[in-house]
Protein backbone atom coordinates (compact mmCIF):
# COMPACT_ATOMS: atom_id res chain seq x y z
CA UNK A 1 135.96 -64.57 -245.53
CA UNK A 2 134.86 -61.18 -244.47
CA UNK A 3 135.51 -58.56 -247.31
CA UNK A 4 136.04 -54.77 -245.90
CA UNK A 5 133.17 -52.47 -246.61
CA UNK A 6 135.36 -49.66 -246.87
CA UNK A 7 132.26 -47.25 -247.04
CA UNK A 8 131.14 -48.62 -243.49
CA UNK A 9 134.33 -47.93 -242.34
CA UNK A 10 134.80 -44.86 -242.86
CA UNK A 11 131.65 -43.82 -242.03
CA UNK A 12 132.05 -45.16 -238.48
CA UNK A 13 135.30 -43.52 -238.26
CA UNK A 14 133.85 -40.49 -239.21
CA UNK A 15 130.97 -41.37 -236.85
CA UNK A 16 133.44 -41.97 -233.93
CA UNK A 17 135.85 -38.64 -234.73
CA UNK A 18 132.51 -36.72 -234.41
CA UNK A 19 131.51 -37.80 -231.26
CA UNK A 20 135.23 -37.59 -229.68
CA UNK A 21 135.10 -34.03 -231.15
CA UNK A 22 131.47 -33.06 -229.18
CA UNK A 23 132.85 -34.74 -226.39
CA UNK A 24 136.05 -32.32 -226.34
CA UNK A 25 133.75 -29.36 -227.73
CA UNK A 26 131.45 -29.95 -224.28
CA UNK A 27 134.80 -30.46 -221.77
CA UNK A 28 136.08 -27.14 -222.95
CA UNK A 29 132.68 -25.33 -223.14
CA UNK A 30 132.03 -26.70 -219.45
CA UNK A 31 135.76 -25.87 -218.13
CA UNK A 32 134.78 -22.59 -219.52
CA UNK A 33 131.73 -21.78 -217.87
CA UNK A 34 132.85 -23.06 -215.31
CA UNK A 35 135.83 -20.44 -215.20
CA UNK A 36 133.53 -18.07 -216.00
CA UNK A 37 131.08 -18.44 -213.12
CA UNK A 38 134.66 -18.81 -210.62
CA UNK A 39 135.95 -15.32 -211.99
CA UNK A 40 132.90 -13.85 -211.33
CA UNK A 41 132.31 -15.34 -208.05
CA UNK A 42 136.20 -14.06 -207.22
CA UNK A 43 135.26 -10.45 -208.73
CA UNK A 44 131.94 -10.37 -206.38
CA UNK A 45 134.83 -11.22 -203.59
CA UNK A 46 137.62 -8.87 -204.48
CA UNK A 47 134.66 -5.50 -204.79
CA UNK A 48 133.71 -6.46 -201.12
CA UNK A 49 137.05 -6.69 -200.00
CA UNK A 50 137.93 -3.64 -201.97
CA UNK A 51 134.80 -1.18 -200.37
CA UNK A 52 135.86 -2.31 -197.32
CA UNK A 53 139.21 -1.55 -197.68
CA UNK A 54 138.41 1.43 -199.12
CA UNK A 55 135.90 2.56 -196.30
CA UNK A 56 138.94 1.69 -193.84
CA UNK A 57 141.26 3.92 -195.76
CA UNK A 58 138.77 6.92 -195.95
CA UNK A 59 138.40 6.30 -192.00
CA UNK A 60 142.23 6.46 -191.57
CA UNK A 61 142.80 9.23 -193.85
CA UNK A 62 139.60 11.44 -192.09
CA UNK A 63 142.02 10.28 -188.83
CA UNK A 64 144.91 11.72 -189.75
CA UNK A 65 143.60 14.94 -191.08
CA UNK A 66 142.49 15.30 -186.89
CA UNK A 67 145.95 14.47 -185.99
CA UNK A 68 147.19 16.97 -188.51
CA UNK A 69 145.19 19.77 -186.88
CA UNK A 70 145.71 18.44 -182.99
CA UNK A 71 149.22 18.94 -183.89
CA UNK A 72 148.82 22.51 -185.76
CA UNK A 73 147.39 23.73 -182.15
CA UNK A 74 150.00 22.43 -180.16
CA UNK A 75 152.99 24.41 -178.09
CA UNK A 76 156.04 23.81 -179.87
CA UNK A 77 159.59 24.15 -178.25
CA UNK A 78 159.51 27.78 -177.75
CA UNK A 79 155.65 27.94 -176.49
CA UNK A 80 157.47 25.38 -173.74
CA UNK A 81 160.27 27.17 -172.96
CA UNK A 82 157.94 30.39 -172.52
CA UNK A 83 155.92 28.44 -169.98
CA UNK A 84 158.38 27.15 -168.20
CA UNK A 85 159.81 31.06 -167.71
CA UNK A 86 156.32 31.91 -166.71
CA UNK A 87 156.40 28.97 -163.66
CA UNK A 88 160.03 29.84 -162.47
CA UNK A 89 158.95 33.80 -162.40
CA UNK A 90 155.16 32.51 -160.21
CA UNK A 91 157.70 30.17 -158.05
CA UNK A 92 159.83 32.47 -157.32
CA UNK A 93 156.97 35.02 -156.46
CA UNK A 94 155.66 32.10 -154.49
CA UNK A 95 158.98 32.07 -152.82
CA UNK A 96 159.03 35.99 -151.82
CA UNK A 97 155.74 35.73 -150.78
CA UNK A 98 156.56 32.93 -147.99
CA UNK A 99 159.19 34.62 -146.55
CA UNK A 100 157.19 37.81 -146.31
CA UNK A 101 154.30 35.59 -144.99
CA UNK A 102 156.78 34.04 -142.65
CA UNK A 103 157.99 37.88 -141.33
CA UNK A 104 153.96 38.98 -140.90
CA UNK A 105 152.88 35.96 -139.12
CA UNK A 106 156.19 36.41 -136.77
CA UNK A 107 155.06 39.88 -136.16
CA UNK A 108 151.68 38.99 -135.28
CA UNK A 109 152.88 36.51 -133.03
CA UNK A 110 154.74 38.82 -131.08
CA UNK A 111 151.69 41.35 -130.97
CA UNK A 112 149.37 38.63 -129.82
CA UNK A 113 151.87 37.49 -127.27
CA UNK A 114 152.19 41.14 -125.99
CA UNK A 115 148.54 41.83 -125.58
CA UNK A 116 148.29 38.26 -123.49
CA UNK A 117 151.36 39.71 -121.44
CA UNK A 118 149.37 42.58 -121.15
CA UNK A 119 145.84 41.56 -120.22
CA UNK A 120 147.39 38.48 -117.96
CA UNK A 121 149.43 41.32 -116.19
CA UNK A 122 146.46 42.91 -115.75
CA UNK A 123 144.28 40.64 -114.44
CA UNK A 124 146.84 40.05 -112.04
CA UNK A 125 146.93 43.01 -111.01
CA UNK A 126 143.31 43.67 -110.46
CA UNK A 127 143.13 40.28 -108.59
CA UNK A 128 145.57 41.58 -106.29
CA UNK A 129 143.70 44.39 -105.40
């Protein structure tokens, strides 16, 4: 009959609760390296996501300060309503002009026709001769 060693027992348990323990001390030391070296990788990821985002931004922002100034140095509703007082008043010049235009050319007409009258009647009249 096999008597316990007690002593060799417990030294194996011992033996066997160390090496469980360095096998749990190495999972968690891995697991967090591992972590480690993914929350850096993720941190090298979000910084170039965030200059370019940033550079974006600064480009929209640099955008908008244009608009803001375009739109200082544009008419607003009574610059437009001057302008369109300032076309009606050269459209109705326009207008007056035409029908003086109209009235000049008319009379010039009639003194063109009168001299061909004339110089026809006289040409006539010399043929006859």
């Amino acid at each position: 009959m096999l008597t316990p060693d007690w002593g060799k027992f417990w030294l194996e348990a011992l033996t066997l609760l160390g090496v469980m323990g360095n096998m749990l001390y190495t999972f968690i030391t891995n697991r967090s390296k591992a972590n480690t070296k993914a929350i850096k990788e993720l941190r090298g990821h979000i910084d170039v996501r965030t200059e370019s985002i940033s550079e974006r931004v600064d480009t929209i922002e640099l955008d908008v300060r244009e608009l803001r100034t375009d739109l200082r140095h544009l008419p607003d509703e009574d610059d437009i309503k001057r302008l369109h007082q300032r076309i009606d008043g050269v459209a109705q010049g326009m207008t007056r002009l035409e029908g003086s235009h109209d009235a000049h050319m008319r009379a010039i007409n009639k003194n063109l026709d009168l001299i061909n009258t004339h110089l026809l009647s006289r040409e006539l009249g010399e043929q006859k001769k």
